[in-house]
Structures are given as structure tokens and as C-alpha cells.
N, C-alpha and C. Protein backbone atom coordinates (compact mmCIF):
# COMPACT_ATOMS: atom_id res chain seq x y z
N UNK A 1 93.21 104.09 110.28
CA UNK A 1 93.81 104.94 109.29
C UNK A 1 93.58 104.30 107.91
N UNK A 2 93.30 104.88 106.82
CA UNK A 2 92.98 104.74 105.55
C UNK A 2 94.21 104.67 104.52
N UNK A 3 94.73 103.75 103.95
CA UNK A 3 96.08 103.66 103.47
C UNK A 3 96.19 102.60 101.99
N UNK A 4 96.43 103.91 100.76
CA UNK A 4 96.52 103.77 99.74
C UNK A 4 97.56 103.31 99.36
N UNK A 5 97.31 102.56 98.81
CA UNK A 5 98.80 101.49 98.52
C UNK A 5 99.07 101.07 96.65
N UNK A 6 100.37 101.62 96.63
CA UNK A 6 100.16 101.06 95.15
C UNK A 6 100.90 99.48 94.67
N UNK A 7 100.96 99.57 93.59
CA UNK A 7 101.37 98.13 93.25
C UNK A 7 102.87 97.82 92.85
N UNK A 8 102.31 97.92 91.50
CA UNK A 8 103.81 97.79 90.53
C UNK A 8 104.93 98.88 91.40
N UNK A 9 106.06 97.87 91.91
CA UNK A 9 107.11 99.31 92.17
C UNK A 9 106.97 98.93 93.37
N UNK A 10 106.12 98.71 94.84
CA UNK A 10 105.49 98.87 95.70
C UNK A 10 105.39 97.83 96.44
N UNK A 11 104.64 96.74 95.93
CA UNK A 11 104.54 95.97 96.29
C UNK A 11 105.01 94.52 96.12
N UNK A 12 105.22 94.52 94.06
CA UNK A 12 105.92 93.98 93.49
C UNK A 12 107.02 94.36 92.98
N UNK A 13 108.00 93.81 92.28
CA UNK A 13 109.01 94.79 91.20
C UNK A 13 108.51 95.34 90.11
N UNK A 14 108.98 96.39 89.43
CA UNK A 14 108.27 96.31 88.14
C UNK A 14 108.86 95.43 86.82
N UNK A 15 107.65 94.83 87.00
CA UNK A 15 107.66 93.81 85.18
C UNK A 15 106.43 94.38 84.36
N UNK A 16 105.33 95.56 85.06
CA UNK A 16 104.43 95.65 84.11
C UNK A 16 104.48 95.26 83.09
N UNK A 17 103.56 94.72 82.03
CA UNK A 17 101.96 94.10 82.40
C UNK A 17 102.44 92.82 83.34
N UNK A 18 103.36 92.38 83.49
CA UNK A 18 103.49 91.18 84.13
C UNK A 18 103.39 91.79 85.59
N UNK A 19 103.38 90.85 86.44
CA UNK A 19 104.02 90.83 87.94
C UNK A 19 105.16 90.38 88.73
N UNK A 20 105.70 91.60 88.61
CA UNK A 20 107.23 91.09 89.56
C UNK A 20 106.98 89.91 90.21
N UNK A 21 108.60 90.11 91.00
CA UNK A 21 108.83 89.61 92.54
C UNK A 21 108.46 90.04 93.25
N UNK A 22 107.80 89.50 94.35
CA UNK A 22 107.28 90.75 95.82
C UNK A 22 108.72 91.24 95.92
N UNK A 23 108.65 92.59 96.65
CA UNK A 23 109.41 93.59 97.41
C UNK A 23 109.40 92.95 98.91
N UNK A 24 110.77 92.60 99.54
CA UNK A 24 110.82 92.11 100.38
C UNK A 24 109.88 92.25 101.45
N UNK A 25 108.79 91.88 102.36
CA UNK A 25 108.40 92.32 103.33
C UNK A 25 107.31 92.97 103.13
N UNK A 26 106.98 93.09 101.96
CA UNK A 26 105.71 93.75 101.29
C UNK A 26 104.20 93.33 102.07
N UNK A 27 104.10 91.97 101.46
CA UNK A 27 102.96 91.42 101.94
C UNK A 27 102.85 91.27 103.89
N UNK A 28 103.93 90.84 103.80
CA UNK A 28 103.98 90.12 105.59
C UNK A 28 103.83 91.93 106.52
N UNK A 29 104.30 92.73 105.53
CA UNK A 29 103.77 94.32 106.41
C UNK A 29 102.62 94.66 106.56
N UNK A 30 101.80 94.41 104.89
CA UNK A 30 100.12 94.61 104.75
C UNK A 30 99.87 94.18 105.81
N UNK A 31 99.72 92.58 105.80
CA UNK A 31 98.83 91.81 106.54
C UNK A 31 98.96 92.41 108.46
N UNK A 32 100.24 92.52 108.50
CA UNK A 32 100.55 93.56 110.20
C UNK A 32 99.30 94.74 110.15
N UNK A 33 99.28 95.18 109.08
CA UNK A 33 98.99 96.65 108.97
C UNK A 33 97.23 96.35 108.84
N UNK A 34 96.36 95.61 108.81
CA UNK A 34 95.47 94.35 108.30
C UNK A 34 94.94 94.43 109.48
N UNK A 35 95.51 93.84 110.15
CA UNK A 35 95.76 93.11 111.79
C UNK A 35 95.50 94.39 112.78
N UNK A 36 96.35 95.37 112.39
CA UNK A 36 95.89 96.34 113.26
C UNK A 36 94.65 97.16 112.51
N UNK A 37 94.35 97.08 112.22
CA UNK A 37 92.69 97.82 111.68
C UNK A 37 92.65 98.53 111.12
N UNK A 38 93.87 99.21 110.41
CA UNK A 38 93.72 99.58 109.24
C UNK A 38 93.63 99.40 107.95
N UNK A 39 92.89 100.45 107.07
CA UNK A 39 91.83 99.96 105.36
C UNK A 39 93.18 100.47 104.89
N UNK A 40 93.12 99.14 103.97
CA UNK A 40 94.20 99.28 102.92
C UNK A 40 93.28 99.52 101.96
N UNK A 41 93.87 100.47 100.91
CA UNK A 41 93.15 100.29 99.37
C UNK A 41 94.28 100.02 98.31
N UNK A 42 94.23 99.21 97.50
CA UNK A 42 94.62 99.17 96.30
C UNK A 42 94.86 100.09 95.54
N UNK A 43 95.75 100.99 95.36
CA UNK A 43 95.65 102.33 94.25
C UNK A 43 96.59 101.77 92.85
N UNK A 44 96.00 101.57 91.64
CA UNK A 44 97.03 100.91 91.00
C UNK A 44 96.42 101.71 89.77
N UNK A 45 97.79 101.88 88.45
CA UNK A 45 97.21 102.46 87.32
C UNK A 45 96.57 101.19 86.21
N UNK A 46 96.56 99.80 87.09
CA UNK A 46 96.12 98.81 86.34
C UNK A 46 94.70 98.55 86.48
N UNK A 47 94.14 97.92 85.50
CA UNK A 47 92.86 98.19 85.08
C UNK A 47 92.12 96.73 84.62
N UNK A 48 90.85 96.21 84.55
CA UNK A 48 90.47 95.00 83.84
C UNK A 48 91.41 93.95 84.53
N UNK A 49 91.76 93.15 83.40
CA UNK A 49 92.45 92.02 83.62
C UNK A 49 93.18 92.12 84.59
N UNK A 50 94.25 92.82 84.33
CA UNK A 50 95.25 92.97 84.90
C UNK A 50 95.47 93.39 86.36
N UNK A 51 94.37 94.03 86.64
CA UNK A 51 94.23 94.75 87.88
C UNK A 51 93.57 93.56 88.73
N UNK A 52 92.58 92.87 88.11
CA UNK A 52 92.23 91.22 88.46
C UNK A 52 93.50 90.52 89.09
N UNK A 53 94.50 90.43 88.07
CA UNK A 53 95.56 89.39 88.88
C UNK A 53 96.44 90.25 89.54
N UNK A 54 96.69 91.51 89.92
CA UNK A 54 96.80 92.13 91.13
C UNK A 54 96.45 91.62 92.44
N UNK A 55 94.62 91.84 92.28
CA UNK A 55 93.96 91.47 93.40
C UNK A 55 94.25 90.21 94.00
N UNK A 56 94.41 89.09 92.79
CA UNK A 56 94.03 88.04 93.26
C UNK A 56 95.66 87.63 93.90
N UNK A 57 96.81 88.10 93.09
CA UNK A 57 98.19 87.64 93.53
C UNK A 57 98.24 88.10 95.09
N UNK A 58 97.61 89.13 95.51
CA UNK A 58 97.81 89.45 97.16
C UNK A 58 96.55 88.99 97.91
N UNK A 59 95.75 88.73 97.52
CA UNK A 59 94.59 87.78 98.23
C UNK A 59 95.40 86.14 98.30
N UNK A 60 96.55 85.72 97.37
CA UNK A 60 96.60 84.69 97.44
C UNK A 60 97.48 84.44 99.11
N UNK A 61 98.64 85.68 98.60
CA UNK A 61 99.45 85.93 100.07
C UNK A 61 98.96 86.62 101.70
N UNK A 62 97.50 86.43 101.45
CA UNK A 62 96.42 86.44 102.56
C UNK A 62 95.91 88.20 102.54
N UNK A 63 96.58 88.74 101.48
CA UNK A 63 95.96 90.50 101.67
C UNK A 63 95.06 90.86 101.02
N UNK A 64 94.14 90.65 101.81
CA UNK A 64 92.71 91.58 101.35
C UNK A 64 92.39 92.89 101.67
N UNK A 65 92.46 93.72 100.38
CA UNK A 65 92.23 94.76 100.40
C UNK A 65 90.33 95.21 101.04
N UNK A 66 90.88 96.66 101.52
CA UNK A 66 89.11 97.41 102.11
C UNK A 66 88.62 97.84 100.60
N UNK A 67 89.29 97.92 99.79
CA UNK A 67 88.97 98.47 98.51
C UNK A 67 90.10 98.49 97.54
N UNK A 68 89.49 98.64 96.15
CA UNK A 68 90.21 98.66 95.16
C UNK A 68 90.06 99.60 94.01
N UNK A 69 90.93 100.52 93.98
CA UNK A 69 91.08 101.85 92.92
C UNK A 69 89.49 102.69 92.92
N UNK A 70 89.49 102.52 94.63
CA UNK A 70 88.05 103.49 95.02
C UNK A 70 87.81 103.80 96.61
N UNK A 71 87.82 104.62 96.81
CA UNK A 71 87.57 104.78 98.31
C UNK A 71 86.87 104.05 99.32
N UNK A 72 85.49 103.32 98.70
CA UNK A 72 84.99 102.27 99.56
C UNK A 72 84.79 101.23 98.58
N UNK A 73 84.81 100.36 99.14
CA UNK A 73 83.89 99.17 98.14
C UNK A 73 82.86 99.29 97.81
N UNK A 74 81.62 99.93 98.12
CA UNK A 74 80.45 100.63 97.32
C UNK A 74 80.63 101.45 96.43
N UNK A 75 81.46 102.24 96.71
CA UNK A 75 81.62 103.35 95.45
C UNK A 75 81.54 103.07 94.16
N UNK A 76 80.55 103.88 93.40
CA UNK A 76 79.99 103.66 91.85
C UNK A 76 80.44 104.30 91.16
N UNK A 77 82.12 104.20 90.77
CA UNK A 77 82.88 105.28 89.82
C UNK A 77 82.31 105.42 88.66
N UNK A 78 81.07 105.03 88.37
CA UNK A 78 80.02 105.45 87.18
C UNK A 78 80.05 106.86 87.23
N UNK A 79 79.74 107.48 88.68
CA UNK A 79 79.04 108.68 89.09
C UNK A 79 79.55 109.41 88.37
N UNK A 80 78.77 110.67 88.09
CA UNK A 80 79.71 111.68 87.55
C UNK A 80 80.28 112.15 88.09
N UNK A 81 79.87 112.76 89.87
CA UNK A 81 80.99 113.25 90.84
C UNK A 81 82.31 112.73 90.87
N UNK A 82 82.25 111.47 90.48
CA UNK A 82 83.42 110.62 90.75
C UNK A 82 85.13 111.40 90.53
N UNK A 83 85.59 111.20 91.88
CA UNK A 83 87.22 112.10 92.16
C UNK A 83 87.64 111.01 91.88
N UNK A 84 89.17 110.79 90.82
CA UNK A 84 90.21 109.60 91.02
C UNK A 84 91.02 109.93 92.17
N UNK A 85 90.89 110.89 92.76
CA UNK A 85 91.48 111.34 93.68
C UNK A 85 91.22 110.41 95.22
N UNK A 86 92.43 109.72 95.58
CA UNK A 86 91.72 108.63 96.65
C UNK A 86 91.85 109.66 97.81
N UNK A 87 90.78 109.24 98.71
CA UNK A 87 90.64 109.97 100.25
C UNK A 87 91.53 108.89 100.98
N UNK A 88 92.63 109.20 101.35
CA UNK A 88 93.56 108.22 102.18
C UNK A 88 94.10 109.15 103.24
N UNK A 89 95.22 108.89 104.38
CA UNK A 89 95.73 110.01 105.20
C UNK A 89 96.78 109.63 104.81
N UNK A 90 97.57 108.06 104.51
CA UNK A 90 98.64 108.13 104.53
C UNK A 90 99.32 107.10 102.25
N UNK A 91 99.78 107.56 101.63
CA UNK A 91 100.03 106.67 100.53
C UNK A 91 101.51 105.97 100.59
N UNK A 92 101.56 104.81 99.61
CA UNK A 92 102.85 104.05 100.35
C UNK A 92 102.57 104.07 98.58
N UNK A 93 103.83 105.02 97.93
CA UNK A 93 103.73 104.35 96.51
C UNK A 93 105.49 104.31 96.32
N UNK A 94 106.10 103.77 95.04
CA UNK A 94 107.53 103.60 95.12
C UNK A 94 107.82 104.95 94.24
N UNK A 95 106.62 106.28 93.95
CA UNK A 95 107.25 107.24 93.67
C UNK A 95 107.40 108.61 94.07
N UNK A 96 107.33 108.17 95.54
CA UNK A 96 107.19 109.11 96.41
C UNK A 96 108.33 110.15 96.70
N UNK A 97 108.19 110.94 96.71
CA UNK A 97 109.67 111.54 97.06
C UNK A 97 109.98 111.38 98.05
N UNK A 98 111.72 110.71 96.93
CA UNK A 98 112.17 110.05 98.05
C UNK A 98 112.87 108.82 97.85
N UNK A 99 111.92 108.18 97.29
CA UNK A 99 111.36 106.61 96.97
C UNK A 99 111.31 106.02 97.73
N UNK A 100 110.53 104.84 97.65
CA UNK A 100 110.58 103.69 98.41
C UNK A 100 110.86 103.42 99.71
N UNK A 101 110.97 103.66 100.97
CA UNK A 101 111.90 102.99 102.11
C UNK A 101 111.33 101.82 102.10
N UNK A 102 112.07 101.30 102.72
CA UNK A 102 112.17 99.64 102.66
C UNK A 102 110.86 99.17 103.87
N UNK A 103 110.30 98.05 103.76
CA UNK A 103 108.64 97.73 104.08
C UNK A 103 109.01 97.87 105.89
N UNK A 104 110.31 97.51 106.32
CA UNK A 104 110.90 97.59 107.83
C UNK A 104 110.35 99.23 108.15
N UNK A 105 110.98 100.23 107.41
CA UNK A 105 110.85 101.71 108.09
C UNK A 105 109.11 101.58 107.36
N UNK A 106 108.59 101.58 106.86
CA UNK A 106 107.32 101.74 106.20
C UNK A 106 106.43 101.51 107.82
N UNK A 107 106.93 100.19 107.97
CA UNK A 107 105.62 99.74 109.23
C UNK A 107 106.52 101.06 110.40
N UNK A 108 107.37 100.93 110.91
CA UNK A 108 107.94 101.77 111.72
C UNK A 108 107.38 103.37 111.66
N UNK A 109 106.88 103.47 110.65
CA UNK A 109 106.40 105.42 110.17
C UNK A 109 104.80 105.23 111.05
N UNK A 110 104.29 103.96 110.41
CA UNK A 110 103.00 103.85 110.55
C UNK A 110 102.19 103.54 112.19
N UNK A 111 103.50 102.46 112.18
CA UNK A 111 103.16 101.41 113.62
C UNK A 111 103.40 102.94 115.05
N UNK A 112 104.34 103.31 114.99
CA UNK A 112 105.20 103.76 115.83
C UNK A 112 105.39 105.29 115.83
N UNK A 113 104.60 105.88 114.72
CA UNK A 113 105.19 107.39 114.54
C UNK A 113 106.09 107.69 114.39
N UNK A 114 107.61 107.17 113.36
CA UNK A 114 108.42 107.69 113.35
C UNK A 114 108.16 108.44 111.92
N UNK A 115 108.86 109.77 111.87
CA UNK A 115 109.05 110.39 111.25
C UNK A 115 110.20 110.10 109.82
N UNK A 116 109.80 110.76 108.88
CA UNK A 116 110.60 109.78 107.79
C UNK A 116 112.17 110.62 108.13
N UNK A 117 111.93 111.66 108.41
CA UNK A 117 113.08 112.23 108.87
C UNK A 117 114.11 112.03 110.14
N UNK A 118 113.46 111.00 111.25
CA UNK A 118 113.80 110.44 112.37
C UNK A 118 114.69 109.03 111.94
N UNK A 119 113.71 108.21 110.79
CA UNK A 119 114.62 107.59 110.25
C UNK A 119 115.92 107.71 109.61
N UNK A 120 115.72 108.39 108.64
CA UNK A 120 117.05 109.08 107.80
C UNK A 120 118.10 109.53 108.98
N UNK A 121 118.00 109.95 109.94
CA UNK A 121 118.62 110.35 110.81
C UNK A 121 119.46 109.22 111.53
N UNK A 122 118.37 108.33 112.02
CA UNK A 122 118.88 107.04 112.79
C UNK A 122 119.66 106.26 111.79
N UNK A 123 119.89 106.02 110.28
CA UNK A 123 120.15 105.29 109.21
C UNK A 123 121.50 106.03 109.07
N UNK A 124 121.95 106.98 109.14
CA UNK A 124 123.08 107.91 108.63
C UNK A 124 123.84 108.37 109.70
N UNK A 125 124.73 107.84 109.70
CA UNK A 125 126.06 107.94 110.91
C UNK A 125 126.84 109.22 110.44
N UNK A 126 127.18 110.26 111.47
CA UNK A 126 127.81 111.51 111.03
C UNK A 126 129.45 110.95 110.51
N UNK A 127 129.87 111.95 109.88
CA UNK A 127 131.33 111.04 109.12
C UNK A 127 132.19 111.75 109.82
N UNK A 128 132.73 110.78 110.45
CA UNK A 128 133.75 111.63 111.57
C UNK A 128 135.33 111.43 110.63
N UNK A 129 136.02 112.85 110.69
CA UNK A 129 137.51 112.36 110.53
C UNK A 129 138.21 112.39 111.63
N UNK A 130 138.98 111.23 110.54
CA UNK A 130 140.42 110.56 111.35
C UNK A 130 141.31 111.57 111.91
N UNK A 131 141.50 111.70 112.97
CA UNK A 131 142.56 112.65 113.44
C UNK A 131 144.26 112.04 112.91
N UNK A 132 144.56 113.19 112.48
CA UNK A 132 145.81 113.20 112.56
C UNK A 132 147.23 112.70 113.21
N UNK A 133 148.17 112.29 113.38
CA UNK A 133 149.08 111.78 114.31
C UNK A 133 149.75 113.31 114.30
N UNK A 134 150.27 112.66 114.86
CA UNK A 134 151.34 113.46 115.31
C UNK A 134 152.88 114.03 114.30
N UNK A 135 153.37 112.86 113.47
CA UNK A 135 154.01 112.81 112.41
C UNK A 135 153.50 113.60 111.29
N UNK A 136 151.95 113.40 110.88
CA UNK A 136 151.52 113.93 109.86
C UNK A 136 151.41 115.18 110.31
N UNK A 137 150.72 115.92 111.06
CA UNK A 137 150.82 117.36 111.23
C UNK A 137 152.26 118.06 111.13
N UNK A 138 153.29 117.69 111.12
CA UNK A 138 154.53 118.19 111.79
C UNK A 138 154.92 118.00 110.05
N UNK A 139 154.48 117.16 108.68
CA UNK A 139 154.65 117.20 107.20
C UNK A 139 154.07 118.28 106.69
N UNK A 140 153.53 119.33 107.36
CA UNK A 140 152.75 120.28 106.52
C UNK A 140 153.41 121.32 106.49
């Protein structure tokens, strides 16, 4: 599976131009997600420099991306055809509707097929009320 991943927000906190803190579980999910054979790409609105120490801050924490702000690593965004539009099936960005779930349900959607709605479900306990005594009904 082909899986566009963004940065700032995502992977780090946001400090743009700087670089956050990782997001808990961020990296140690990639690299799972790595492991099982799926292409991560880099989707980031950072550019030049900056997009440099992107790369290099998650290469340092062992994640090497299949690509970066391009569908393959050959790709010659010279082209004129060129879509910014990434070909991915699945995107993991922090402005998703929705936002964010935390990097635990992220691998769980991916690893396992759960549905983001299976989660929300399993996460949210129905709110049961307190029944009444006996005293209080008999005050009304």
C-alpha cells in the first residue's frame, strides 16, 4: 500500500520553520509500517532547505522514505504533466477530518482494518444513567 504522510502536525509538533517534538509513536509506527512493505512518501508543504532537514530528522530515527513530495523517486516534477496531486490509497495528515488519531489507532486502521469508525466506537463508552433510588422517585 502507498502511504502519504505528512510532516509538520503529523509527525512532528508544529514549530514550523523549525521542527517540533516527534508526536508520540510517530516514527516507531513508520518504521512498523516500513517493515511491512509498505511505500511511505513524504508529503510536506516544505521545500529546499527545510524539507532537507525533514528528510534527514526521520532518516536519523531510521525512516526512510519510498519518496519525497513525488510519487516515485524518479519522478521529474520538471515535467509539465506534473500532478501535485500524490497517487497514494491511504494519507495520514494532522488535517484530516477529524484530526489526528493517535499513531496506536493509525497502525490499527492500517495493520488490521479497523475502521475509523470501529474505533470511535470501541473509544466511547455509552453514558449510562444512574438509576434512581427509591427515596428520590417518591420527591417528585
Amino acid at each position: 500500500m502507498t502511504i502519504a504522510v505528512d510532516f509538520d502536525g503529523t509527525i512532528v509538533e508544529h514549530r514550523y520553520p523549525q521542527i517540533g517534538e516527534e508526536i508520540p509513536f510517530a516514527t516507531a509506527t513508520l518504521k512498523m509500517l516500513i517493515n511491512e512493505r509498505h511505500r511511505l512518501i513524504l508529503w510536506s508543504v516544505r521545500e529546499g532547505k527545510l524539507l532537507e532537514e525533514a528528510v534527514e530528522w526521520c532518516r536519523e530515527r531510521g525512516v526512510e522514505f519510498y519518496a519525497v513530495n513525488r510519487d516515485y523517486p524518479e519522478e521529474d516534477i520538471a515535467h509539465t504533466g506534473f500532478s501535485r496531486k500524490v497517487k497514494a490509497d491511504l494519507f495520514i495528515d494532522d488535517r484530516n477530518l477529524g484530526g489526528l488519531p493517535d499513531w496506536g489507532s493509525i497502525y490499527r486502521m492500517i495493520h488490521d482494518g479497523v475502521t475509523y469508525e470501529e474505533l470511535f466506537r470501541e473509544n466511547s463508552e455509552p453514558v449510562r444513567q444512574k438509576k434512581k433510588g427509591f427515596w428520590a422517585r417518591l420527591k417528585k
